[in-house]
Protein backbone atom coordinates (compact mmCIF):
# COMPACT_ATOMS: atom_id res chain seq x y z
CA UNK A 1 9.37 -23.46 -39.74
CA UNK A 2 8.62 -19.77 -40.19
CA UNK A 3 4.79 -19.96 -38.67
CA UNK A 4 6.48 -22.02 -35.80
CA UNK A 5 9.16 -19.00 -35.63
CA UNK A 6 6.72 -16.31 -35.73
CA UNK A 7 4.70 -17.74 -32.93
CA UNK A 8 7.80 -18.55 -30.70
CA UNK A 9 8.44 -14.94 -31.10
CA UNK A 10 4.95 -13.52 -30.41
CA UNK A 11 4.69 -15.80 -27.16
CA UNK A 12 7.89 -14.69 -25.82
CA UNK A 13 6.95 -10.59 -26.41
CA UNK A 14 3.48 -11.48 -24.88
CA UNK A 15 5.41 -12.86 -21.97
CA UNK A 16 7.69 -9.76 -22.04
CA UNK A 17 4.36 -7.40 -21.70
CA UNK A 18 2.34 -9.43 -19.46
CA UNK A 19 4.35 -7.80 -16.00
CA UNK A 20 3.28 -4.48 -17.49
CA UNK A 21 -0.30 -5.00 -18.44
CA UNK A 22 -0.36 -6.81 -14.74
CA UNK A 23 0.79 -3.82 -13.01
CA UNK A 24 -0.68 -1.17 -14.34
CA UNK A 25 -4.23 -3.00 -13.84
CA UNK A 26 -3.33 -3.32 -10.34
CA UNK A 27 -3.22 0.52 -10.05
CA UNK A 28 -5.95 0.73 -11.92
CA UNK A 29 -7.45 -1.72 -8.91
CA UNK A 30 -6.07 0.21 -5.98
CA UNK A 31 -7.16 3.77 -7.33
CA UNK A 32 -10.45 2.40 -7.66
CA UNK A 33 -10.39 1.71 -4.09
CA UNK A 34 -9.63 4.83 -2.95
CA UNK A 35 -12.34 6.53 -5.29
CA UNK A 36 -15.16 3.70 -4.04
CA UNK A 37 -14.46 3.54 -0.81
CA UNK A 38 -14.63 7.84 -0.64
CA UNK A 39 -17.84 7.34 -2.13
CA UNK A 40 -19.24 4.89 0.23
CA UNK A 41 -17.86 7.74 3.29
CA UNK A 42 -19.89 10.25 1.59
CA UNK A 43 -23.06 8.19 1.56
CA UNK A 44 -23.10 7.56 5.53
CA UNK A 45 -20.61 4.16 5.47
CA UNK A 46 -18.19 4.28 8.73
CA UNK A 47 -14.63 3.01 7.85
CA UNK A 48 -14.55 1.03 11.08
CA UNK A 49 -16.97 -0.76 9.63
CA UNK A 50 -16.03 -1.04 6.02
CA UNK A 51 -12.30 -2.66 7.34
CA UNK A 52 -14.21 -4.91 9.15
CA UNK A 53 -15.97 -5.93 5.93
CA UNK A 54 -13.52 -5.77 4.32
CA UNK A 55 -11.14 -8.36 6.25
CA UNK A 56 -14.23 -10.72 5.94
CA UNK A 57 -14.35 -10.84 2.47
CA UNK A 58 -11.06 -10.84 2.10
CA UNK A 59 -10.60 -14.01 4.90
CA UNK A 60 -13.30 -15.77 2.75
CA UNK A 61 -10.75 -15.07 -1.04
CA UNK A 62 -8.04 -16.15 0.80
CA UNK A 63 -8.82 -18.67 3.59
CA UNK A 64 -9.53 -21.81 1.12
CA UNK A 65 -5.94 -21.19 -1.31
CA UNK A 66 -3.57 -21.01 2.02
CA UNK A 67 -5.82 -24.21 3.01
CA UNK A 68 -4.90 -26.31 -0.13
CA UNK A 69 -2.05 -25.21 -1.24
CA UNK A 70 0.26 -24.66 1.96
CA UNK A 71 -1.08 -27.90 4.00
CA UNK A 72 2.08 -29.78 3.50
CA UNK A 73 4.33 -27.07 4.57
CA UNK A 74 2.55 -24.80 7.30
CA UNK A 75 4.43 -24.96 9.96
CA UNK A 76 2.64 -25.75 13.99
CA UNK A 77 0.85 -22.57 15.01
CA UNK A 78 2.47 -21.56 18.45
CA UNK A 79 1.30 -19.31 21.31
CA UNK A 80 4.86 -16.88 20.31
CA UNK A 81 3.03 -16.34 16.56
CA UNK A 82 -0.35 -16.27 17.46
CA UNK A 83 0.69 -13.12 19.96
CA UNK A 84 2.87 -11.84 16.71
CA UNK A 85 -0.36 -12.02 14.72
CA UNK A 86 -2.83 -10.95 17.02
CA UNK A 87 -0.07 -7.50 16.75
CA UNK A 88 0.34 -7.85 13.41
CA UNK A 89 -3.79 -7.36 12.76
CA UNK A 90 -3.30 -4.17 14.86
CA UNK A 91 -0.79 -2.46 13.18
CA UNK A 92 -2.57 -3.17 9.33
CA UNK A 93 -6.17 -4.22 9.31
CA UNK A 94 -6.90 -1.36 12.59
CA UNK A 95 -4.33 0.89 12.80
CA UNK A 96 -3.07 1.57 9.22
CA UNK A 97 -6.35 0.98 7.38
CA UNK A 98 -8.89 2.98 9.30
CA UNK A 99 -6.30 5.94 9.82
CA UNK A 100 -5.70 6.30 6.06
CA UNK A 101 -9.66 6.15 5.32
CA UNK A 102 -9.69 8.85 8.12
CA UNK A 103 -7.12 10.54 6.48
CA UNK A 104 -8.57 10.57 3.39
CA UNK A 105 -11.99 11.83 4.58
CA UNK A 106 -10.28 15.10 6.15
CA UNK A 107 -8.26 15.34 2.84
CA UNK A 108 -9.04 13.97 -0.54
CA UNK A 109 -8.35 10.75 -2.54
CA UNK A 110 -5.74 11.95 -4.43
CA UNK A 111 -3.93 13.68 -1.81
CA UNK A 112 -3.47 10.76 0.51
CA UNK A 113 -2.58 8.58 -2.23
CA UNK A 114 0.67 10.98 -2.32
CA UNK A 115 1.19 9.73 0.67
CA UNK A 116 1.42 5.83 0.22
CA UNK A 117 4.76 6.81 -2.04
CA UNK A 118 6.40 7.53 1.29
CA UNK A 119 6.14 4.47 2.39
CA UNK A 120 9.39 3.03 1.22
CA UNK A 121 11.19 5.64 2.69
CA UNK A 122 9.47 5.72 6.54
CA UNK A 123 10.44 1.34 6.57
CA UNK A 124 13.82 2.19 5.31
CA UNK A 125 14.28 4.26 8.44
CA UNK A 126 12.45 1.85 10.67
CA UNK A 127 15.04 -0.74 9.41
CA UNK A 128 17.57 1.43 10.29
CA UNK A 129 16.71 1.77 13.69
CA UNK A 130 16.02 -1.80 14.50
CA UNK A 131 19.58 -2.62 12.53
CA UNK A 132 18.09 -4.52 9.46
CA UNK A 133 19.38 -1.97 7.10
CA UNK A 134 23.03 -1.15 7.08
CA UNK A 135 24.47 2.03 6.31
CA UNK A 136 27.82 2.77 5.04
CA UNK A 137 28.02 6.26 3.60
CA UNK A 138 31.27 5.63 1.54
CA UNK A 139 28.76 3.31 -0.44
CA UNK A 140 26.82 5.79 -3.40
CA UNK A 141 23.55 3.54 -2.46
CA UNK A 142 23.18 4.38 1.47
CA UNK A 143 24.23 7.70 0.35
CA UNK A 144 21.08 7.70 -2.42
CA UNK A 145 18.47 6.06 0.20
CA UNK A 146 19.42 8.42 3.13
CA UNK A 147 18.97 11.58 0.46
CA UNK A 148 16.14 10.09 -1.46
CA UNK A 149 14.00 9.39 2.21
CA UNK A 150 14.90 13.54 3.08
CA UNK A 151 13.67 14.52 0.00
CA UNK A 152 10.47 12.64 0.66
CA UNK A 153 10.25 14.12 4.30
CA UNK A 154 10.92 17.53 2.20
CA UNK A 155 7.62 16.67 -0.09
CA UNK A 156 5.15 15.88 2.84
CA UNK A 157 6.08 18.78 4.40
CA UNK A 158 5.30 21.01 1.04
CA UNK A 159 1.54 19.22 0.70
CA UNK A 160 1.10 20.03 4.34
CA UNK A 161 2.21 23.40 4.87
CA UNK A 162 1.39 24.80 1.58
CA UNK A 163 -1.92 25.07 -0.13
CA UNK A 164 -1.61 27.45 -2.97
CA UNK A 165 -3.86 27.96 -5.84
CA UNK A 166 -6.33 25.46 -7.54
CA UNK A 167 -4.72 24.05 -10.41
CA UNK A 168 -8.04 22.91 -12.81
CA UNK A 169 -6.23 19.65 -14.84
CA UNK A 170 -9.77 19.13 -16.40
CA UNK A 171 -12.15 22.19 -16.96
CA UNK A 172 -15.48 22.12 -15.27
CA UNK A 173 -17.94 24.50 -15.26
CA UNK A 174 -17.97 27.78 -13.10
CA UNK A 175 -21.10 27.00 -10.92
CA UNK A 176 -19.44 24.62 -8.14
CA UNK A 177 -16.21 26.61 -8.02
CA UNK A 178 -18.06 29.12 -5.87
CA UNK A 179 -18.15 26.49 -3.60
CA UNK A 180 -14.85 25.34 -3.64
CA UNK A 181 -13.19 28.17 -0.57
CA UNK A 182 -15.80 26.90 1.45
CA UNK A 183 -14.60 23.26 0.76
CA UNK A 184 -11.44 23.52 1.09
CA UNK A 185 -11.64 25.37 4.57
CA UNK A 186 -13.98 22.47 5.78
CA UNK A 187 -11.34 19.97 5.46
CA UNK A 188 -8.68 18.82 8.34
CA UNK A 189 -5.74 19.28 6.53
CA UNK A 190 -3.60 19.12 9.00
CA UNK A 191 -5.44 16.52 11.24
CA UNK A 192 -5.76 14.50 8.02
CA UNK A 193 -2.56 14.77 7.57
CA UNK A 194 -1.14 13.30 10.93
CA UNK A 195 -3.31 10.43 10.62
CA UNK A 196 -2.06 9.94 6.77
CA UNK A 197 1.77 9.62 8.70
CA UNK A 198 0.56 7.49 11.32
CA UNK A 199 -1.03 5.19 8.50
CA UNK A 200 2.33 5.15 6.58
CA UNK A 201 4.38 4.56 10.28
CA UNK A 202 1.89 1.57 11.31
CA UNK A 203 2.50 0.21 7.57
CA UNK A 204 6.04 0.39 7.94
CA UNK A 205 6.09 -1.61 11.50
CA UNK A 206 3.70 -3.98 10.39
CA UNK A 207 6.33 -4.73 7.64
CA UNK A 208 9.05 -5.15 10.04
CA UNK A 209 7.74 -7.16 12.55
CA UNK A 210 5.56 -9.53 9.70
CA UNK A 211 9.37 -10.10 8.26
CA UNK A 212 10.13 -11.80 11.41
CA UNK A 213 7.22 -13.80 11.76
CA UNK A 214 7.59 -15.37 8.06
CA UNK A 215 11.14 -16.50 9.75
CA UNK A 216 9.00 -18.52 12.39
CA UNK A 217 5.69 -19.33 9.83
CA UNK A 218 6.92 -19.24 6.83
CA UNK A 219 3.84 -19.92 5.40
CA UNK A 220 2.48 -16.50 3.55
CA UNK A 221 -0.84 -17.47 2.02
CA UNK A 222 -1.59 -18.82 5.51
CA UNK A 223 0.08 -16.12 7.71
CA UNK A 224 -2.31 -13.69 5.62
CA UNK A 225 -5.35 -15.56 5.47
CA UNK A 226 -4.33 -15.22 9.75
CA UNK A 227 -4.03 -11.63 9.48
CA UNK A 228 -7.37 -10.97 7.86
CA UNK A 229 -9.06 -13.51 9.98
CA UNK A 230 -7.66 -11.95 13.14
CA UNK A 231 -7.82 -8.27 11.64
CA UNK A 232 -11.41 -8.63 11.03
CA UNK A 233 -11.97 -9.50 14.50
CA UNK A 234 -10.22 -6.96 15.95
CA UNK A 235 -11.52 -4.12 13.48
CA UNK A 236 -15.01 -5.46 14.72
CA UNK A 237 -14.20 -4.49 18.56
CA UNK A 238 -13.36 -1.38 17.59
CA UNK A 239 -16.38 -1.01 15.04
CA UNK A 240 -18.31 -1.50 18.02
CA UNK A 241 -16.77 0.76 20.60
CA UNK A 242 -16.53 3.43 18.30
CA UNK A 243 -20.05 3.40 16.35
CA UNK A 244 -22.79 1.57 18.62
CA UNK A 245 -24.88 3.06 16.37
CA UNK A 246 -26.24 -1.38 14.59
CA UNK A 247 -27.92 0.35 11.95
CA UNK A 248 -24.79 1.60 10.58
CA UNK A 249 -23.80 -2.77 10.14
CA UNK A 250 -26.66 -2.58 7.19
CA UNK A 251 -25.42 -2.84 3.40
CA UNK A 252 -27.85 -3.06 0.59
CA UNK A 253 -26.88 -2.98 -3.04
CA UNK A 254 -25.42 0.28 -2.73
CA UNK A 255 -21.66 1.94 -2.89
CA UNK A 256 -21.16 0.25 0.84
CA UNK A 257 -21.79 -3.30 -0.49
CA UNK A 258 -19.64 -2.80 -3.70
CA UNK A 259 -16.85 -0.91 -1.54
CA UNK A 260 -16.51 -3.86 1.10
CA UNK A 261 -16.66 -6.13 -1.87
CA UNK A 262 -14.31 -4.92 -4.50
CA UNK A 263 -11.62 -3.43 -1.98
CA UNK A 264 -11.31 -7.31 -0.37
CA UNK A 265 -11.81 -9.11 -3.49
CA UNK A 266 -9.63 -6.65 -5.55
CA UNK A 267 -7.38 -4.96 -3.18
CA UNK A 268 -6.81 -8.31 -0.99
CA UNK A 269 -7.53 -11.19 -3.00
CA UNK A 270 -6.42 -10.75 -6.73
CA UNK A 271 -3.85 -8.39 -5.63
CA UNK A 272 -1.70 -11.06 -3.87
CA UNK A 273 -1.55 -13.43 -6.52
CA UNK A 274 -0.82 -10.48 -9.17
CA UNK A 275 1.60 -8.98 -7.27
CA UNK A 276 3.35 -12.41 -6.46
CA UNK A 277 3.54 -13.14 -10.32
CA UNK A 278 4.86 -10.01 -11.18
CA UNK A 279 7.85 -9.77 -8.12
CA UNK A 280 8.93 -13.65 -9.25
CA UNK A 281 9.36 -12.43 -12.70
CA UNK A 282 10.52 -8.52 -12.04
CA UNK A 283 11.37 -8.40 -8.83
CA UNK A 284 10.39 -5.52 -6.27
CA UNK A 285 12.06 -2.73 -7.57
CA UNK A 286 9.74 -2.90 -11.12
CA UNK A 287 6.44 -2.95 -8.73
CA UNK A 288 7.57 -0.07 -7.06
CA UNK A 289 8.50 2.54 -9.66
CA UNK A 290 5.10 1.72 -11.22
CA UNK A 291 3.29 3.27 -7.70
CA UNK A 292 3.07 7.21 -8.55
CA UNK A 293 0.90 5.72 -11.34
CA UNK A 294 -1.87 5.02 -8.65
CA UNK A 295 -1.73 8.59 -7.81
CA UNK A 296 -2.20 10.20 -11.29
CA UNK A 297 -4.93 7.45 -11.53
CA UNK A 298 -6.51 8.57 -8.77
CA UNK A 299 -6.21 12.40 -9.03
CA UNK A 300 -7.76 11.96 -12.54
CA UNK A 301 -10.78 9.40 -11.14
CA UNK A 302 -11.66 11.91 -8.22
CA UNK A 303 -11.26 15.05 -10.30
CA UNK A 304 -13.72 13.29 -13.00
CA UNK A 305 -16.10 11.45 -10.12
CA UNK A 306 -15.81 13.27 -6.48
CA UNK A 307 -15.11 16.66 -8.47
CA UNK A 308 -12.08 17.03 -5.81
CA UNK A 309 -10.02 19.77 -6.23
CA UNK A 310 -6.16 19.68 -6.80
CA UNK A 311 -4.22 22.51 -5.29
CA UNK A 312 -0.25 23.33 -6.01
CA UNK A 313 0.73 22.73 -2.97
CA UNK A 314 -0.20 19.21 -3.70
CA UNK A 315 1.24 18.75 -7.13
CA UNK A 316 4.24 19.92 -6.23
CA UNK A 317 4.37 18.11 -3.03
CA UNK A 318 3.97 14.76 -4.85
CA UNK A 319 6.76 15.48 -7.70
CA UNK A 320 9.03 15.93 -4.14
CA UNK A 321 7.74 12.42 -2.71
CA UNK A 322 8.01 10.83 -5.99
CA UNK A 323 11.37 12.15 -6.87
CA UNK A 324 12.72 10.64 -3.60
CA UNK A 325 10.95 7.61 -3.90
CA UNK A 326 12.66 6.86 -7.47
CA UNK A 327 15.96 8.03 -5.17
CA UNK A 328 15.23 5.33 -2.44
CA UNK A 329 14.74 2.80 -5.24
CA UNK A 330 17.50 3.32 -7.07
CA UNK A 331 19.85 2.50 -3.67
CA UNK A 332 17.51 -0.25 -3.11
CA UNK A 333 18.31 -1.88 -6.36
CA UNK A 334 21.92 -1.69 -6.21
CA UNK A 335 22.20 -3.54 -3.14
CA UNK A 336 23.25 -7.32 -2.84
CA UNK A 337 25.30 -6.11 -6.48
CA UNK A 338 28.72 -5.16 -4.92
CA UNK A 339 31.40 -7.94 -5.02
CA UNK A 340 30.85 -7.98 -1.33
CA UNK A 341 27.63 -9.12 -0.65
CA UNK A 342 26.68 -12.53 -2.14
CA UNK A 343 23.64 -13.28 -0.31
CA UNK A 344 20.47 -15.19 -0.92
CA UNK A 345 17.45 -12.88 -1.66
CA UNK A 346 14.07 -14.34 -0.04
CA UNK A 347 10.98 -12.89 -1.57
CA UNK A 348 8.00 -12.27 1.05
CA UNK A 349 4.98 -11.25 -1.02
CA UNK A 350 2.98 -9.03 1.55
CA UNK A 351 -0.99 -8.47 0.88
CA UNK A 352 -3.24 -5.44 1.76
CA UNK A 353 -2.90 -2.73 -0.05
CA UNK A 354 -0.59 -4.15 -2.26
CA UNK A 355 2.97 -4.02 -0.60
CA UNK A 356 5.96 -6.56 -0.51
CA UNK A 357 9.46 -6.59 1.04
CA UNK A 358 12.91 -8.47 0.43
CA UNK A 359 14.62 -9.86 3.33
CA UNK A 360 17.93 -9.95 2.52
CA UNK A 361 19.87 -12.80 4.84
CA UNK A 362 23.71 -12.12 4.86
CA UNK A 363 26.40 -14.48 6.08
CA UNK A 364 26.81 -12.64 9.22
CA UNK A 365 23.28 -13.52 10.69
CA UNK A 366 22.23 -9.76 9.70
CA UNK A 367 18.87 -9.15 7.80
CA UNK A 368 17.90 -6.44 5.16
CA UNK A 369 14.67 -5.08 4.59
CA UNK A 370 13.77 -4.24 1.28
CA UNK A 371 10.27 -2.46 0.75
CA UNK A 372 7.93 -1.98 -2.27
CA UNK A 373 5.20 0.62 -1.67
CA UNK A 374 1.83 0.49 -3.02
């Protein structure tokens, strides 16, 4: 009786820690993408070319599961989602994904990663203009989410308009800081920086329209394995057009094969099924509050590996961002609780880059769009 007790109670706490250890490895995952795929820039890889890889690999992870396990239930494929797809590999796989890696080139790893926490707050307002999100400020929640998304606006403006000192989180020696003026004026900051917002605004349609689609296909493992597929097409047109350049197509065993691999194995193929365990048992809300954790990550990775250099304008840029992302989450988690809303939550797991949303179906026919960022 008391081995059979003890063991009862050691399952259920390894149960209790698994969504933790899950999580924080999928930061660990993500930040490593950002450091790999930096690496792979530096030695000559274009980022045209590494989404299209990317998408192919990722096709391949993904391709045979939504085969097997959603042929009984995916739904006819119609000329109306096909279109809705063929935008849908647009906004994420082109748009999104090749303007962050071009952000990231003019900036730095762990600057852009700042950036991703904004992402809850640039779909709350997208929702807000396309009516999925209701606002009622005599409610303390649309109150929080409209304060918490200014005080992210607040943050991106502080990391783009102000630079400041070098803060030096993990001595190094004094040789390559005499280099480090000249660095910093090489890089785009504010060119880097547009494309970083046009990333995060191409994210945050792709989530709106994609929770429509899953309304017509509701088939996610197959809608994605679509959306890589189609993605990886697409991102090979514009590979093309913008690099004719063939030679730049070759990948040996170098940081370009291991940067196509592990970002579509990792980032687009574990991911999903990690993240889908972890939002059935927590919920959205716990995924997101864990996200700022890919930034430290990553900040510590690229001060260690890419010797990047953190300035204050950053750091305090991404305490604003982070502040009002915990602000936007805290709204987001109180809604559907009133006595007033008794709706049905529907969970849509979203892949790349490691993103989901709620849609929230009321009685009225209205829908709610509830984000988790990366």
């Amino acid at each position: 009786m008391g081995e059979e007790r003890e063991r009862l109670m050691l399952s259920k706490m390894i149960n209790q820690v698994k969504p933790y250890i899950a999580i924080v490895s999928l930061q660990f995952g993500y930040a490593g993408m950002y450091i790999i795929s930096l690496v792979s820039f530096k030695h000559g890889m274009s980022n045209f070319v590494l989404t299209t890889y990317r998408h192919l690999v990722a096709t391949i992870v993904i391709a045979p599961f939504a085969f097997f396990l959603e042929r009984k239930i995916r739904p006819r494929m119609t000329l109306p989602i096909f279109l809705r797809i063929v935008v849908l590999g647009i906004l994420e796989p082109v748009l999104d994904q090749n303007l962050y890696y071009l952000g990231m080139k003019a900036t730095t790893a762990t600057y852009s990663s700042a950036f991703v926490n904004m992402l809850p707050s640039v779909t709350f307002i997208l929702a807000m203009i396309f009516r999925l999100e209701k606002i009622n400020l005599k409610k303390i929640r649309s109150v929080a989410k409209i304060i918490g998304t200014a005080i992210t606006v607040v943050g991106a403006m502080v990391m783009t308009l102000y630079k400041g000192p070098i803060v030096d989180f993990i001595k190094s020696g004094g040789a390559e800081h005499h280099g480090s003026t000249t660095e910093s004026a090489d890089k785009h900051w504010v060119t880097g920086t547009i494309m970083l917002l046009a990333s995060i605004l191409s994210w945050a349609s792709y989530f709106i329209l994609q929770s429509f689609t899953l309304k017509k296909y509701p088939a996610e493992l197959s809608l994605t394995a679509w959306i890589c597929f189609v993605g990886m097409i697409e991102d090979g047109i514009v590979a093309l057009i913008m690099d004719r350049n063939l030679s730049a197509w070759k990948v040996g065993w170098d940081s370009r094969l291991l940067a196509a691999a592990y970002s579509g194995i990792v980032c687009s193929g574990i991911a999903y099924y990690v993240q889908g365990v972890v939002i059935r048992e927590r919920g959205p809300v716990f995924l997101t509050s864990f996200s700022p954790l890919c930034m430290i990550i990553t900040a510590a990775l690229g001060t260690i590996v890419l010797a990047e250099k953190v300035h204050l304008g950053s750091v305090l840029g991404a305490i604003i961002i982070v502040s009002g992302l915990y602000t936007v989450v805290w709204g987001k988690s109180k809604d559907g609780k009133g006595p007033e809303t008794d709706e049905k939550i529907k969970e849509l797991p979203i892949t790349n880059n490691s993103t989901s949303i709620n849609v929230d179906d009321s009685s009225d026919g209205d829908a709610k769009i509830v984000t988790r960022g990366t």
